[in-house]
C-alpha atoms as a PDB file:
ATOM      1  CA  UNK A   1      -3.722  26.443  58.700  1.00  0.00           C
ATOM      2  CA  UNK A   2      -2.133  25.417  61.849  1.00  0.00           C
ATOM      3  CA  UNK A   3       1.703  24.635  61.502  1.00  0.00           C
ATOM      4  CA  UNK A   4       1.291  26.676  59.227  1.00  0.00           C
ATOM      5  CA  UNK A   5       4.687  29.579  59.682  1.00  0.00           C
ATOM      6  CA  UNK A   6       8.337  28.471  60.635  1.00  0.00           C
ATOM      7  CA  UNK A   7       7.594  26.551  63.404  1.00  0.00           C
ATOM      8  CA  UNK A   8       8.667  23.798  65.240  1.00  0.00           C
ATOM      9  CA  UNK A   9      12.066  24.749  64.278  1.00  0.00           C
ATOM     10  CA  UNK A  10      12.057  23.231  60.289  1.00  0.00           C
ATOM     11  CA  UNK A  11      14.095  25.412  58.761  1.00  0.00           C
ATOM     12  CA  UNK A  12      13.538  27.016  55.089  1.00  0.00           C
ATOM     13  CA  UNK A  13      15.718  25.563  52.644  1.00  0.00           C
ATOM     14  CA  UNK A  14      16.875  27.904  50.126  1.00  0.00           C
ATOM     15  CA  UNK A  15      18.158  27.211  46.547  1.00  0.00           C
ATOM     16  CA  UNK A  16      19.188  29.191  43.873  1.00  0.00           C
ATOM     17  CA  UNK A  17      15.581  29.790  42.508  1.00  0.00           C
ATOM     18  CA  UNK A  18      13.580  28.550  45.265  1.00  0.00           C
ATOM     19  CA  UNK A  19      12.456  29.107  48.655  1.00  0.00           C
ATOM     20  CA  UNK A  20      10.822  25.645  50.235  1.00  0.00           C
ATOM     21  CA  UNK A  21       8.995  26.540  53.146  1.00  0.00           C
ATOM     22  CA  UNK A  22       5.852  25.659  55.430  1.00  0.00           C
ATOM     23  CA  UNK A  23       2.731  25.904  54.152  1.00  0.00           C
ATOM     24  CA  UNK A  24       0.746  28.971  54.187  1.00  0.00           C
ATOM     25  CA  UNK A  25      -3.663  29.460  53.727  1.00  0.00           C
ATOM     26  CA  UNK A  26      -2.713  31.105  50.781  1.00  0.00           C
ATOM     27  CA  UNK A  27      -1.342  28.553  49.120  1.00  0.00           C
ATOM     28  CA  UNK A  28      -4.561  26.922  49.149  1.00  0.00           C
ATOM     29  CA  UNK A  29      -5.965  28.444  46.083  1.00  0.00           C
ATOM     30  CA  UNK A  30      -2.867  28.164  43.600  1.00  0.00           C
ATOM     31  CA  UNK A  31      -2.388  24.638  45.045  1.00  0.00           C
ATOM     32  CA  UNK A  32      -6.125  23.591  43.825  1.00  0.00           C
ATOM     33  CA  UNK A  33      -5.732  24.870  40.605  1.00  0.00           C
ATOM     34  CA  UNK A  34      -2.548  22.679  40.337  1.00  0.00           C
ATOM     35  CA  UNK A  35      -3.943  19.493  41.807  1.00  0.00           C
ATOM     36  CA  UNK A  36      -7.514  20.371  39.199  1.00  0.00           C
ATOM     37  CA  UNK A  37      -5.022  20.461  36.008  1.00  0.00           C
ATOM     38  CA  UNK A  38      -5.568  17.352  33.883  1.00  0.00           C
ATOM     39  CA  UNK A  39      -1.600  17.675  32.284  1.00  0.00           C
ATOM     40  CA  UNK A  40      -0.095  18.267  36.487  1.00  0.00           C
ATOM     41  CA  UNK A  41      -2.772  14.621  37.424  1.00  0.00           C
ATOM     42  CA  UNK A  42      -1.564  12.622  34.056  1.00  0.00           C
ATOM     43  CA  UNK A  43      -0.035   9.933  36.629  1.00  0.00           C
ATOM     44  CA  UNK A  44      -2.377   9.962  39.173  1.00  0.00           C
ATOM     45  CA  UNK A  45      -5.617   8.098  39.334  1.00  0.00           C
ATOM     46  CA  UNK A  46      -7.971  11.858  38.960  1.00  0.00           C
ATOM     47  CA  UNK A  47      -7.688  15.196  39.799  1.00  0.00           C
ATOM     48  CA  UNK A  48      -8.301  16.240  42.870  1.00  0.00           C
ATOM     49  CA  UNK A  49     -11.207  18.697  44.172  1.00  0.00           C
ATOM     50  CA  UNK A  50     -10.874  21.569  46.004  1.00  0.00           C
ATOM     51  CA  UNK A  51     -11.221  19.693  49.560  1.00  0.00           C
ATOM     52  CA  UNK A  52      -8.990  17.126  48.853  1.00  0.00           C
ATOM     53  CA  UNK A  53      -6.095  19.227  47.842  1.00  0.00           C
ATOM     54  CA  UNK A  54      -7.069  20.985  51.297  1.00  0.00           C
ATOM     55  CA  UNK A  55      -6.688  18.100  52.702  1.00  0.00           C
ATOM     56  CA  UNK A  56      -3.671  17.385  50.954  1.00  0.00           C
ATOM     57  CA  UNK A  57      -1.921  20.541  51.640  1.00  0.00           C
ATOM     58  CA  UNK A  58      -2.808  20.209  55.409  1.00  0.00           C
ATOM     59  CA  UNK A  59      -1.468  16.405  56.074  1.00  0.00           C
ATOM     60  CA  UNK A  60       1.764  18.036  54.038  1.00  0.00           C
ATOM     61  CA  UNK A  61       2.251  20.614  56.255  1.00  0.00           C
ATOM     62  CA  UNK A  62       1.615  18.079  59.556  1.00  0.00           C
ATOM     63  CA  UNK A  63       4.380  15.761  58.472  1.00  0.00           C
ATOM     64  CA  UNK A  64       6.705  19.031  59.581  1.00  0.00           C
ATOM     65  CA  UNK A  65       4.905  18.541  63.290  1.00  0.00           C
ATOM     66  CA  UNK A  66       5.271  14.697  63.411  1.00  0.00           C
ATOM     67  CA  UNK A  67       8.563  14.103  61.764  1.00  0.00           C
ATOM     68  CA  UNK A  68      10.593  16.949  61.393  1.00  0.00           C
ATOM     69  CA  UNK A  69      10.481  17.028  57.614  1.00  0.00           C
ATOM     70  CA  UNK A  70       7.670  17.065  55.192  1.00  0.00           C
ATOM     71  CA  UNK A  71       6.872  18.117  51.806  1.00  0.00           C
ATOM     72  CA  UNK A  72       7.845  22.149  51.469  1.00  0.00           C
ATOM     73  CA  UNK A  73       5.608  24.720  49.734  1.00  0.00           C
ATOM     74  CA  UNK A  74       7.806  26.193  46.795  1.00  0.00           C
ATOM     75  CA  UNK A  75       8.394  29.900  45.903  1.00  0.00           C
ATOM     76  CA  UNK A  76      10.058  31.273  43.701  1.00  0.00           C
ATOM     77  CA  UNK A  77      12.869  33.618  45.159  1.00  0.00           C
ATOM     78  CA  UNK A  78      12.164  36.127  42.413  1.00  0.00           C
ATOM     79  CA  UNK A  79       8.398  36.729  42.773  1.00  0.00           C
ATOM     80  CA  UNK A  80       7.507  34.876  45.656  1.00  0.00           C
ATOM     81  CA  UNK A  81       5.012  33.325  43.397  1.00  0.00           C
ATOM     82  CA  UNK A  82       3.594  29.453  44.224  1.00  0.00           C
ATOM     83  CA  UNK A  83       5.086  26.989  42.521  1.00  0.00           C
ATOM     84  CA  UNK A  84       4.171  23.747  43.692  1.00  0.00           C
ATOM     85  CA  UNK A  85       5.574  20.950  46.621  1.00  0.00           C
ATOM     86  CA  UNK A  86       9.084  19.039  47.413  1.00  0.00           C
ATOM     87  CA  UNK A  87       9.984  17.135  50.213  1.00  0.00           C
ATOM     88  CA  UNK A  88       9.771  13.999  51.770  1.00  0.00           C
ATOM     89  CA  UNK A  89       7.320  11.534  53.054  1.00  0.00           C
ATOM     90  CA  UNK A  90       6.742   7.931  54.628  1.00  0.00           C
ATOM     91  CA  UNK A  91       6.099   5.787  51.809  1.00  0.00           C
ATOM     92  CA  UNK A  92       2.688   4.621  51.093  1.00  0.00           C
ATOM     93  CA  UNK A  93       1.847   0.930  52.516  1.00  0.00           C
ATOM     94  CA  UNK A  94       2.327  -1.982  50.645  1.00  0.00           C
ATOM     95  CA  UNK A  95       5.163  -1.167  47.970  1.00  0.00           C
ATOM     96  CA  UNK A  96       8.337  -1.938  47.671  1.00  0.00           C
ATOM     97  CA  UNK A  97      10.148   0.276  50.196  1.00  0.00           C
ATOM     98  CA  UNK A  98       7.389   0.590  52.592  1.00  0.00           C
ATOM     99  CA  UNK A  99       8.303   2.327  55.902  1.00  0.00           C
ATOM    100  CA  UNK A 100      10.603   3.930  54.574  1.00  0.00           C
ATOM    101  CA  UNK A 101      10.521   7.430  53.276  1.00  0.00           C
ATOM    102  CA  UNK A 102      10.167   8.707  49.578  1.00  0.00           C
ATOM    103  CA  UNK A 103      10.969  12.156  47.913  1.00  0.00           C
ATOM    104  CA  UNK A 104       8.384  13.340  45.938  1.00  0.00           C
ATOM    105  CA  UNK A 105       7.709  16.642  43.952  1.00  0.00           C
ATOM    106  CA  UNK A 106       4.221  18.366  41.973  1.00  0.00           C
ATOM    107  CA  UNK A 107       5.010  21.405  39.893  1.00  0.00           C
ATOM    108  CA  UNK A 108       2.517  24.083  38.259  1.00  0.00           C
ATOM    109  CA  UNK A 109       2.536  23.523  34.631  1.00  0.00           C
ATOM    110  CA  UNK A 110       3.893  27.042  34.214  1.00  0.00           C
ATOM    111  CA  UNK A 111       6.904  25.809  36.318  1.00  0.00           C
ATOM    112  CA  UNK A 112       8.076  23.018  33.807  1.00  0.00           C
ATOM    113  CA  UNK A 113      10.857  22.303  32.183  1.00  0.00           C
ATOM    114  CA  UNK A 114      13.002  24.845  34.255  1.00  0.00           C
ATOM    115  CA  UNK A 115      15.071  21.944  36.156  1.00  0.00           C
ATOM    116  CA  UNK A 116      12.807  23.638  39.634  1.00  0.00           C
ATOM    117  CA  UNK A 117      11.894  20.000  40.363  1.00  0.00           C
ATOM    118  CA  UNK A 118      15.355  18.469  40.609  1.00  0.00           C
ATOM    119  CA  UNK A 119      16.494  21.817  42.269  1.00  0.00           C
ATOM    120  CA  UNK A 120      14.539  21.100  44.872  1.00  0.00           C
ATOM    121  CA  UNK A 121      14.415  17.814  45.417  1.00  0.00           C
ATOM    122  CA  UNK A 122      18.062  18.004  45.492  1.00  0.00           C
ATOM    123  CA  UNK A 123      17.523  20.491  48.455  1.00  0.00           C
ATOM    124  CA  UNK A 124      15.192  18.118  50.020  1.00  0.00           C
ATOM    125  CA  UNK A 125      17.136  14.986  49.802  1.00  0.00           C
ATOM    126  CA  UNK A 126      20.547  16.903  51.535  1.00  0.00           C
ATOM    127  CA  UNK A 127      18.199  18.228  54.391  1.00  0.00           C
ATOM    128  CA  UNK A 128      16.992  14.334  54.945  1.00  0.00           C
ATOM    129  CA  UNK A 129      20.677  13.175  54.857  1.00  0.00           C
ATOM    130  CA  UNK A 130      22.456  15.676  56.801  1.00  0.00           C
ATOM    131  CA  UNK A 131      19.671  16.757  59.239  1.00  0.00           C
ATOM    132  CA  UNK A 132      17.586  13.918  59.662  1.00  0.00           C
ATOM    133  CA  UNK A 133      19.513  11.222  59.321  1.00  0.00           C
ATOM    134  CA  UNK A 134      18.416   9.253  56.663  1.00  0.00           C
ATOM    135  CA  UNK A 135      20.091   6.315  55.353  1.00  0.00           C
ATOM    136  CA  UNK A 136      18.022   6.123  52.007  1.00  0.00           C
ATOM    137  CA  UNK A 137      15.467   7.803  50.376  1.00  0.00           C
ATOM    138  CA  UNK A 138      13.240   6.238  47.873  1.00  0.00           C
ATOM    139  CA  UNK A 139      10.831   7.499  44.936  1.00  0.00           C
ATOM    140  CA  UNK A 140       8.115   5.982  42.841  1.00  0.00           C
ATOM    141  CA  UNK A 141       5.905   6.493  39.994  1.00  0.00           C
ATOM    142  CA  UNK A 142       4.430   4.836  37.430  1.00  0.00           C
ATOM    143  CA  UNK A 143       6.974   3.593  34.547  1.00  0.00           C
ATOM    144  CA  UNK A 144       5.350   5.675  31.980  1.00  0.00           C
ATOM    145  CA  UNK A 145       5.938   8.922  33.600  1.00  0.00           C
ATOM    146  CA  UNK A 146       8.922   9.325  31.913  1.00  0.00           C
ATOM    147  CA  UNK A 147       9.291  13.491  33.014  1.00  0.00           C
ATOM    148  CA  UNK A 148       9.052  12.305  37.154  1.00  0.00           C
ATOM    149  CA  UNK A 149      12.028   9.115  36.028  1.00  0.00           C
ATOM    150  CA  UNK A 150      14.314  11.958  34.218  1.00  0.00           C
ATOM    151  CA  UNK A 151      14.047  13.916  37.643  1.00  0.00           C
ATOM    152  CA  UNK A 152      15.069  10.882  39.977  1.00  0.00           C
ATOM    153  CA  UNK A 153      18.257   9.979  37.541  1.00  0.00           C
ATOM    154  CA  UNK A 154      19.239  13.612  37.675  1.00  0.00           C
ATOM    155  CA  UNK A 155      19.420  13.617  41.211  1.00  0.00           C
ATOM    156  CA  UNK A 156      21.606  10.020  40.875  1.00  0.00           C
ATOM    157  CA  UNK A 157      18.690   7.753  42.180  1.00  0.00           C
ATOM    158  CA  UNK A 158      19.202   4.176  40.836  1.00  0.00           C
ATOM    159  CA  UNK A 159      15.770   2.265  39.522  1.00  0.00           C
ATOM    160  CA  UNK A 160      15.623  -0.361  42.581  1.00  0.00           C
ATOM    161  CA  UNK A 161      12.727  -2.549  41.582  1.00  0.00           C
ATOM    162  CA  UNK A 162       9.231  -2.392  39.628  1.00  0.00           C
ATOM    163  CA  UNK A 163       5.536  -3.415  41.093  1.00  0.00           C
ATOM    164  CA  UNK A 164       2.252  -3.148  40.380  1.00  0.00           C
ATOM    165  CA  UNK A 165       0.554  -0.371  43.009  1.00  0.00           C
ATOM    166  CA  UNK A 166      -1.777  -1.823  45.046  1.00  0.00           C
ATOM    167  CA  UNK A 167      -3.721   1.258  44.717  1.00  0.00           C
ATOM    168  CA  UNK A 168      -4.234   1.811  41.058  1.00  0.00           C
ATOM    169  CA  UNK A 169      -6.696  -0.218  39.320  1.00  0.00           C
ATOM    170  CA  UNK A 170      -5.696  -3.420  37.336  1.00  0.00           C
ATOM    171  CA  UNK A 171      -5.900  -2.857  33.902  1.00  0.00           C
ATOM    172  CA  UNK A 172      -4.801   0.987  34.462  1.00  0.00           C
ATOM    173  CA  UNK A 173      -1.589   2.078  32.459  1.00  0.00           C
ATOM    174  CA  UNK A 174      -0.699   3.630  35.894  1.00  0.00           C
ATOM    175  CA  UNK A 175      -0.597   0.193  37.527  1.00  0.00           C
ATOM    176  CA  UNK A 176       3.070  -0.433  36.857  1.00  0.00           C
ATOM    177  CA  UNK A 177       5.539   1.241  39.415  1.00  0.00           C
ATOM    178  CA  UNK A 178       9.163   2.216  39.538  1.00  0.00           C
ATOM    179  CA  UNK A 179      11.115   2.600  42.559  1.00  0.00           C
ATOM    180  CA  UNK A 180      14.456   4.316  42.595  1.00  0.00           C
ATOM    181  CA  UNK A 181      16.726   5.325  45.687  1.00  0.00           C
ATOM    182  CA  UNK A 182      19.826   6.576  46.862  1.00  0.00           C
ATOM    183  CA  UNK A 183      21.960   6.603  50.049  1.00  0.00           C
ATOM    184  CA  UNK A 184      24.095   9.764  51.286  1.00  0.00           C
ATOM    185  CA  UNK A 185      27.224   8.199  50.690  1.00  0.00           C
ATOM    186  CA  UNK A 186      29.160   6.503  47.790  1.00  0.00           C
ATOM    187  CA  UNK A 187      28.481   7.019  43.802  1.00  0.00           C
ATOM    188  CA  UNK A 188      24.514   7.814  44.857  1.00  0.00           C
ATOM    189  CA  UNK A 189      26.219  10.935  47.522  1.00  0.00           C
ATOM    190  CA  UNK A 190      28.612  12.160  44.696  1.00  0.00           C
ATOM    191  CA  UNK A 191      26.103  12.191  42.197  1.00  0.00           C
ATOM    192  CA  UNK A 192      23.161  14.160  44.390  1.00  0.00           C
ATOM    193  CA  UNK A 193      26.359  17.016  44.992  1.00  0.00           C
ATOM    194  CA  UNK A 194      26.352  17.977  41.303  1.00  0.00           C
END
C-alpha cells in the first residue's frame, strides 16, 4: 500500500493499550471483515465489500500524505492484533461543520466496550491540537447511535447542532445527524485531559 510505513514524518501515537499507526497491506483482511459485520455497519447506509474497504483503508492512509494527519490503524500494544481506525478527517460536504475536520473511530466487535475508542480518539484529538493546530474538531453520527454519542461526551465534545445527512436516504432512521465539537482550550481542553 503506498504510504503505507512511518513515513512522511506522522508519528505513532501511543496510548496505554494502543498503538495508532499507518496503515499496513495486512490490515486489509481484518479491516474487511470489520467493515462486512452487520453489528460494526448498524449506522451506516450497508456494509461494505471487500474493494471498498480497500478503498477505504487506502484514502485513510493518503490523508497522512496530504494533510499530515489521518485516520490511524489501531493495535493493540499487547498482541499487536488489529483493532480497527481513529483519527481525523475533513468533514464530508454539505453538513454542518463542513471544511472543517471531524474525529471519527470504527472498532472490531471483539474490541467493544473496553473504552479503546475514547482512548484513542483522545490520542487523536491532542495530536490535532498540539501538532496540527487545530482550533476545533467536530464529530457526527446519526442520533440513534447512542454507543458513537457516549464516546464524543467522554472525550468532553458538546452536541453543536442536528441535520438531516444529505447522504442518507429520506425516510432512513439514519437520516438524522448529530454534530458535537470541542476546542483545545477552556472547559472542552480540561475535559479531553481526563
Amino acid at each position: 500500500m503506498p504510504g503505507a510505513g512511518a513515513g512522511a514524518g506522522v508519528p505513532e501515537l501511543l496510548t496505554e493499550r494502543l498503538v495508532l499507526r499507518r496503515w499496513r497491506a495486512e490490515d486489509r483482511g481484518p479491516f474487511a471483515a470489520m467493515n462486512g459485520n452487520a453489528a460494526v455497519m448498524e449506522f451506516f447506509p450497508a456494509p461494505l465489500s471487500r474493494a471498498q474497504s480497500d478503498d477505504l483503508a487506502e484514502r485513510a492512509d493518503g490523508l497522512f500524505e496530504t494533510l499530515g494527519y489521518g485516520l490511524w490503524a489501531l493495535e493493540l500494544r499487547e498482541t499487536g492484533e488489529f483493532a480497527g481506525f481513529t483519527g481525523l478527517a475533513p468533514m464530508p460536504e454539505g453538513v454542518p461543520g463542513a471544511g472543517g475536520v471531524e474525529v471519527g473511530w470504527r472498532l472490531a466487535q471483539p474490541f467493544w466496550g473496553r473504552g479503546l475508542a475514547t482512548e484513542a480518539a483522545r490520542a487523536a484529538l491532542r495530536f490535532g491540537f498540539e501538532n496540527a493546530g487545530l482550533s476545533e474538531v467536530n464529530s457526527i453520527t446519526a442520533v440513534i447511535n447512542v454507543r458513537s454519542r457516549a464516546v464524543m461526551e467522554r472525550l468532553g465534545m458538546r452536541e453543536a447542532d442536528r441535520f438531516e445527512h444529505p447522504r442518507v436516504p429520506e425516510g432512513s432512521p439514519l437520516r438524522l445527524h448529530v454534530r458535537y465539537t470541542i476546542r483545545p482550550e477552556g472547559e472542552f481542553g480540561s475535559q479531553m485531559q481526563k
